[in-house]
N, C-alpha and C. Protein backbone atom coordinates (compact mmCIF):
# COMPACT_ATOMS: atom_id res chain seq x y z
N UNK A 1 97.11 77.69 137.48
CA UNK A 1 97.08 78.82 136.56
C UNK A 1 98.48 79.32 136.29
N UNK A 2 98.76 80.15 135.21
CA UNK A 2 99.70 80.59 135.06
C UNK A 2 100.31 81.75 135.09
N UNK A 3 101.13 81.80 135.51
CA UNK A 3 101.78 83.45 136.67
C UNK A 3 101.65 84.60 135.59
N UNK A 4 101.07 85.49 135.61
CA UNK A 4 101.41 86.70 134.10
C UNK A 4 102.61 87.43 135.09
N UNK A 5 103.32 87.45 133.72
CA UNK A 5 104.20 88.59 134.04
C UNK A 5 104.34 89.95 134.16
N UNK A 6 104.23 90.53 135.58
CA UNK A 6 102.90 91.81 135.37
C UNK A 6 104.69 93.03 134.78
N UNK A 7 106.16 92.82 134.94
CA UNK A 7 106.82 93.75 134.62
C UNK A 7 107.16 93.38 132.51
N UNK A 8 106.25 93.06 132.06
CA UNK A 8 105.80 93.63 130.78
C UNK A 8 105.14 94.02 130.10
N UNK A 9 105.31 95.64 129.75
CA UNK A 9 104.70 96.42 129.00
C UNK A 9 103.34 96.03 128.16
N UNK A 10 102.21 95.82 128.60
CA UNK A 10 101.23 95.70 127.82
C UNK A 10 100.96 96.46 127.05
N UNK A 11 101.32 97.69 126.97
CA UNK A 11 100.60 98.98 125.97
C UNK A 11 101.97 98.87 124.86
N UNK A 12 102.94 98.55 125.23
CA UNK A 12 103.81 98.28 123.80
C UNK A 12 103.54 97.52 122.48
N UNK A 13 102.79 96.62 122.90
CA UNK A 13 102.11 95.90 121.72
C UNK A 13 101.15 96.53 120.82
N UNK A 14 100.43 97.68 121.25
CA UNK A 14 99.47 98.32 120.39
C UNK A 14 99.84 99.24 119.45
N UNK A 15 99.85 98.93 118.37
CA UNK A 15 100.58 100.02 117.34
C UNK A 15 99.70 101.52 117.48
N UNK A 16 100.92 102.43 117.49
CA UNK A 16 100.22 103.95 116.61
C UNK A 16 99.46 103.73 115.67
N UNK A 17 98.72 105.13 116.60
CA UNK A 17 97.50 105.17 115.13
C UNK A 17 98.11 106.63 114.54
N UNK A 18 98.28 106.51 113.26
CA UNK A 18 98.83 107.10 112.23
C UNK A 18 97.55 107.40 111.41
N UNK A 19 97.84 108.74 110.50
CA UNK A 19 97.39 109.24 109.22
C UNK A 19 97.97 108.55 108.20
N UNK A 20 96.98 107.23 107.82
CA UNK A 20 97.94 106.97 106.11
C UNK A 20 96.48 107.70 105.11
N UNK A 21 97.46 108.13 103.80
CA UNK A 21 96.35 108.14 102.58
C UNK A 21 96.08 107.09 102.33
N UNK A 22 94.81 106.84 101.77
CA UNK A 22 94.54 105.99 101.15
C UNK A 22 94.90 106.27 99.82
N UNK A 23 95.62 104.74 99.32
CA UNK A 23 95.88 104.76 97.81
C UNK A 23 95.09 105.04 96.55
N UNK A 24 95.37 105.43 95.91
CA UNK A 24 94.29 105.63 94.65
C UNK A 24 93.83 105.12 93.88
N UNK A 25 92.66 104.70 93.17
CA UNK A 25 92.11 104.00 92.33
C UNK A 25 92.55 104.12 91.20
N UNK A 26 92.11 103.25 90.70
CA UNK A 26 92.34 103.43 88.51
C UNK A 26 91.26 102.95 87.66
N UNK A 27 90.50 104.32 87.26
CA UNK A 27 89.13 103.53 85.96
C UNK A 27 90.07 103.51 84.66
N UNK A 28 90.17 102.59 84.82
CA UNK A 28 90.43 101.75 83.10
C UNK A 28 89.45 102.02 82.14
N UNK A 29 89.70 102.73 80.83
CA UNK A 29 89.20 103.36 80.05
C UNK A 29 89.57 102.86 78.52
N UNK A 30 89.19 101.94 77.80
CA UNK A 30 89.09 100.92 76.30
C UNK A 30 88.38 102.23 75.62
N UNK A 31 89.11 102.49 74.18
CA UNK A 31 89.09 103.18 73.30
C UNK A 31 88.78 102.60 71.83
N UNK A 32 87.79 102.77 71.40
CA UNK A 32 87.60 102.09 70.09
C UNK A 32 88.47 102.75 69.14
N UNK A 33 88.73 101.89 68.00
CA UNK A 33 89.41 102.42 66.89
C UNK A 33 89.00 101.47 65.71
N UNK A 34 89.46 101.82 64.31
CA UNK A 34 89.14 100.73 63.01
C UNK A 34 90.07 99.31 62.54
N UNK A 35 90.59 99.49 63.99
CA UNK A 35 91.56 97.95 63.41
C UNK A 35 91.79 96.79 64.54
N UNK A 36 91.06 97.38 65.31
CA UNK A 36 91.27 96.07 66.88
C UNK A 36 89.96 95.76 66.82
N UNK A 37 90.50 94.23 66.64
CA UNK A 37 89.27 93.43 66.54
C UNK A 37 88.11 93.17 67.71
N UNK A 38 87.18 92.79 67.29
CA UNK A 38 86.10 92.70 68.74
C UNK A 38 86.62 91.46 69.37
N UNK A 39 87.18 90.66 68.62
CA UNK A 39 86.88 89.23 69.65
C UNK A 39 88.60 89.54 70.30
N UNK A 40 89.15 90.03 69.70
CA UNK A 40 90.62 90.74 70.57
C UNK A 40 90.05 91.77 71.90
N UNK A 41 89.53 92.15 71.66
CA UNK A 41 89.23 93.26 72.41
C UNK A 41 88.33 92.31 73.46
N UNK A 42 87.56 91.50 73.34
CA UNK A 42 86.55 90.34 74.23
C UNK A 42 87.81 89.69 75.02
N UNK A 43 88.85 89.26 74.34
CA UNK A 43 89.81 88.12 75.04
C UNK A 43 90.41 88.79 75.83
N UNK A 44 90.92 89.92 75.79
CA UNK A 44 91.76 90.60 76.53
C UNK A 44 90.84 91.02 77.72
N UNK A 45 89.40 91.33 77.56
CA UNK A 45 88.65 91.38 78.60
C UNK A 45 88.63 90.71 79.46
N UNK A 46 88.43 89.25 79.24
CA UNK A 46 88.04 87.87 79.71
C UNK A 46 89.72 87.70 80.18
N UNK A 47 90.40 87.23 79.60
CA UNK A 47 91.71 86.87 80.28
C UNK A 47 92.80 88.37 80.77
N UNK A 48 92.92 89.29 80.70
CA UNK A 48 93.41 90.45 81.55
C UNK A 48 92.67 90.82 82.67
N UNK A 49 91.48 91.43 82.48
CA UNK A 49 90.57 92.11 83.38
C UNK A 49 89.66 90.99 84.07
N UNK A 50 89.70 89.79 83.66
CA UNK A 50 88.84 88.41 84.02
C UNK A 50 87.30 89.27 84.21
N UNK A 51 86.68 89.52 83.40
CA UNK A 51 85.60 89.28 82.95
C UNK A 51 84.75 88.13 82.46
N UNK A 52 83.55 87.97 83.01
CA UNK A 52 82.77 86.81 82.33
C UNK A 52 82.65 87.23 80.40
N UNK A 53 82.41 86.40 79.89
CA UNK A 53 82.27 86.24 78.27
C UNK A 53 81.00 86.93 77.90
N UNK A 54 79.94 87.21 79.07
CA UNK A 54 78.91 88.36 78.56
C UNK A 54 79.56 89.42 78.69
N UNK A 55 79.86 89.53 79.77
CA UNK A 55 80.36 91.03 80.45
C UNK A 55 81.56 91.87 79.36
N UNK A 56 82.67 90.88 79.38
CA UNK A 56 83.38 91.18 78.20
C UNK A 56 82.59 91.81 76.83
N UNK A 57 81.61 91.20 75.87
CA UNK A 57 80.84 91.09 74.60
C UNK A 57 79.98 92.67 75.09
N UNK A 58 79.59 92.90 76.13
CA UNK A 58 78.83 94.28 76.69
C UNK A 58 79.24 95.40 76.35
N UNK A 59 80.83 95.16 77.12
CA UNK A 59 81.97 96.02 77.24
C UNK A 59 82.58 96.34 75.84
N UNK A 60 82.63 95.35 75.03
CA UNK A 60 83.49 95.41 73.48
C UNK A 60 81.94 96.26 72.63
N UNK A 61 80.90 96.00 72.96
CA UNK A 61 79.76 96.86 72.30
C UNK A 61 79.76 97.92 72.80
N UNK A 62 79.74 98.49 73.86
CA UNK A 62 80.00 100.09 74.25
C UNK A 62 80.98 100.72 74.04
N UNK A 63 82.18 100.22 73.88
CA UNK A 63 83.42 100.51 73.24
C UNK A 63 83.16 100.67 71.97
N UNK A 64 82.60 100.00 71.14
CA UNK A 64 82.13 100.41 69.81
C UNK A 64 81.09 101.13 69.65
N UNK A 65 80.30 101.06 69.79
CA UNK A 65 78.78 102.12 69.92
C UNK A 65 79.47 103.66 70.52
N UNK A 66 79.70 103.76 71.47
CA UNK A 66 80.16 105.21 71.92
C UNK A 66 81.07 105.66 72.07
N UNK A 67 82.38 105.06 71.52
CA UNK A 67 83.66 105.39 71.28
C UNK A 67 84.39 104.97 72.42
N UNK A 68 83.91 104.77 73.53
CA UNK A 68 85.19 104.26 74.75
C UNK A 68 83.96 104.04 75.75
N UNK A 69 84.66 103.38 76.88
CA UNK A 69 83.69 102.36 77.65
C UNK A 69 84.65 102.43 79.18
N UNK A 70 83.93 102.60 80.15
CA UNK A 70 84.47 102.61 81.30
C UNK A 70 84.90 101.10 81.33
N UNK A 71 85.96 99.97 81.93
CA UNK A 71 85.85 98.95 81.99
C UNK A 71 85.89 98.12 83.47
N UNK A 72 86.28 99.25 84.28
CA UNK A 72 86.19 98.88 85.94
C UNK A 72 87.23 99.73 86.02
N UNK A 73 87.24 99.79 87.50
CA UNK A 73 88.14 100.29 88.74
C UNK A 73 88.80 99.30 89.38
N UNK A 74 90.03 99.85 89.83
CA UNK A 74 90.83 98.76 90.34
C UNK A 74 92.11 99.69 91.16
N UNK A 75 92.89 99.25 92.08
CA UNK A 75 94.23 99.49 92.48
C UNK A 75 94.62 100.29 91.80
N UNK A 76 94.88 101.41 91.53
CA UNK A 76 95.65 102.39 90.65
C UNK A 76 97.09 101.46 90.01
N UNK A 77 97.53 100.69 90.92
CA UNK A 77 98.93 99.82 90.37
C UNK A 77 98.57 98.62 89.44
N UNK A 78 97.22 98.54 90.02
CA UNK A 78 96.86 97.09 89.21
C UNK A 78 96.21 97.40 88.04
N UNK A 79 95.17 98.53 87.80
CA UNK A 79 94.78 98.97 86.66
C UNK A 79 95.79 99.58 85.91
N UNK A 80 97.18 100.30 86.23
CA UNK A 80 97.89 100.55 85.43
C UNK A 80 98.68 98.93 84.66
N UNK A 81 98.68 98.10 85.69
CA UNK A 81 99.41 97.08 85.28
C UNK A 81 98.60 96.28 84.12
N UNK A 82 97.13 96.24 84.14
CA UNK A 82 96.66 95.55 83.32
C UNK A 82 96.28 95.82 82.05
N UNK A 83 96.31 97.62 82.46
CA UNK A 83 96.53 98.32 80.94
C UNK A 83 97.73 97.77 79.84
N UNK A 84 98.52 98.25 80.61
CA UNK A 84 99.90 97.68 80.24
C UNK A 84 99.81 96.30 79.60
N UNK A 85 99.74 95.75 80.34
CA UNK A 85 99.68 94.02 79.79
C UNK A 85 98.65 94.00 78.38
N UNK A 86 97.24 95.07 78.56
CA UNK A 86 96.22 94.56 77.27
C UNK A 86 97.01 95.50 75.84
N UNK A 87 97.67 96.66 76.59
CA UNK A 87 98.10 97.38 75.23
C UNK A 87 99.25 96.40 74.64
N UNK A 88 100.09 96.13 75.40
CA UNK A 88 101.38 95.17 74.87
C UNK A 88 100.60 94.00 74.40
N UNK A 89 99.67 93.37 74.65
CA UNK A 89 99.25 91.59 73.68
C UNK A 89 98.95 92.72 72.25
N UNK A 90 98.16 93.63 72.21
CA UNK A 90 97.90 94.85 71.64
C UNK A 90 98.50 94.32 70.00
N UNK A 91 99.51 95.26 70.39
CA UNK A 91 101.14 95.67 69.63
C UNK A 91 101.51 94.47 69.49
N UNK A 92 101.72 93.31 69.84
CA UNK A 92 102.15 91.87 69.77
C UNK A 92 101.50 91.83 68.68
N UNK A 93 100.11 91.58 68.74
CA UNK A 93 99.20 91.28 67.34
C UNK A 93 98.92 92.39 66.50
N UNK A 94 99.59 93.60 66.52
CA UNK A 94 99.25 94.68 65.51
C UNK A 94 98.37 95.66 65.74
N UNK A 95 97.80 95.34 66.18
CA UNK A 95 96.67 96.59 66.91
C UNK A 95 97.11 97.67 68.31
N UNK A 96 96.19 98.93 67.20
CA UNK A 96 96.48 100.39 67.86
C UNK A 96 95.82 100.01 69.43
N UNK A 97 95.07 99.01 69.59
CA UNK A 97 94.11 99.31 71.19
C UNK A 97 95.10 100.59 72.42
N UNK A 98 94.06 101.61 72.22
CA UNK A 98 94.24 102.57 73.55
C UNK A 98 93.71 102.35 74.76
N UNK A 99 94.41 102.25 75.62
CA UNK A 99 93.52 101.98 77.00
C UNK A 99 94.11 102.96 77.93
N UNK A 100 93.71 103.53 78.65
CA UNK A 100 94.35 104.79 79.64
C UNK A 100 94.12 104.57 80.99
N UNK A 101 94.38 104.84 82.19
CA UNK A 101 94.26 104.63 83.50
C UNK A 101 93.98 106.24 83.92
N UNK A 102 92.68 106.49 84.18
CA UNK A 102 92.75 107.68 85.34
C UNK A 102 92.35 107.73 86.56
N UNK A 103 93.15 108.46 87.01
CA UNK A 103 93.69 108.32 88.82
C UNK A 103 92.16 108.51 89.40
N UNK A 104 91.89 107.94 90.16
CA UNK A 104 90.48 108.42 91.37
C UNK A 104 90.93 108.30 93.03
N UNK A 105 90.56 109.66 93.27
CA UNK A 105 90.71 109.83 94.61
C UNK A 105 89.58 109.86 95.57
């Protein structure tokens, strides 16, 4: 067998337990308007937010039907990031698309 070394600190290895916050969420929020197209508004679903191609087509109909559409929750950093990314392809192709991130705690 093998000798333990009883003059090292076993309780040094166990980290503090600390108070962290937990980070905050982000509901991503798609805004209809009269000039962003549906199948723009579907792609950016499907390839930003990776949505399936129903789920996306759901999402682009409630966005139109009731003026804006919850589209998920995510990382507060990552839903801001993907906002970002769908408004900029956005503006690339001409379209107003609004999308907003609000904080959830």
């Amino acid at each position: 067998m093998a000798d333990f070394d009883k003059s090292v600190d076993s309780t040094a290895a166990v980290a503090e337990e600390r108070a962290y916050d937990v980070p905050p969420s982000g509901l991503v929020i798609f805004f209809n308007d009269d000039y962003t197209t549906k199948d723009f508004v579907v792609e950016v679903l499907v390839s930003v937010f990776h949505k399936s191609e129903a789920e996306a087509n759901a999402l682009m109909e409630a966005v139109h039907t009731n003026g804006s559409a919850a589209i998920g929750v995510y990382a507060f950093d990552i839903a801001a990031t993907r906002a970002s990314i769908a408004v900029s392809r956005a503006r690339a192709q001409g379209f107003p698309l609004m999308v907003k991130v609000q904080e959830i705690r």
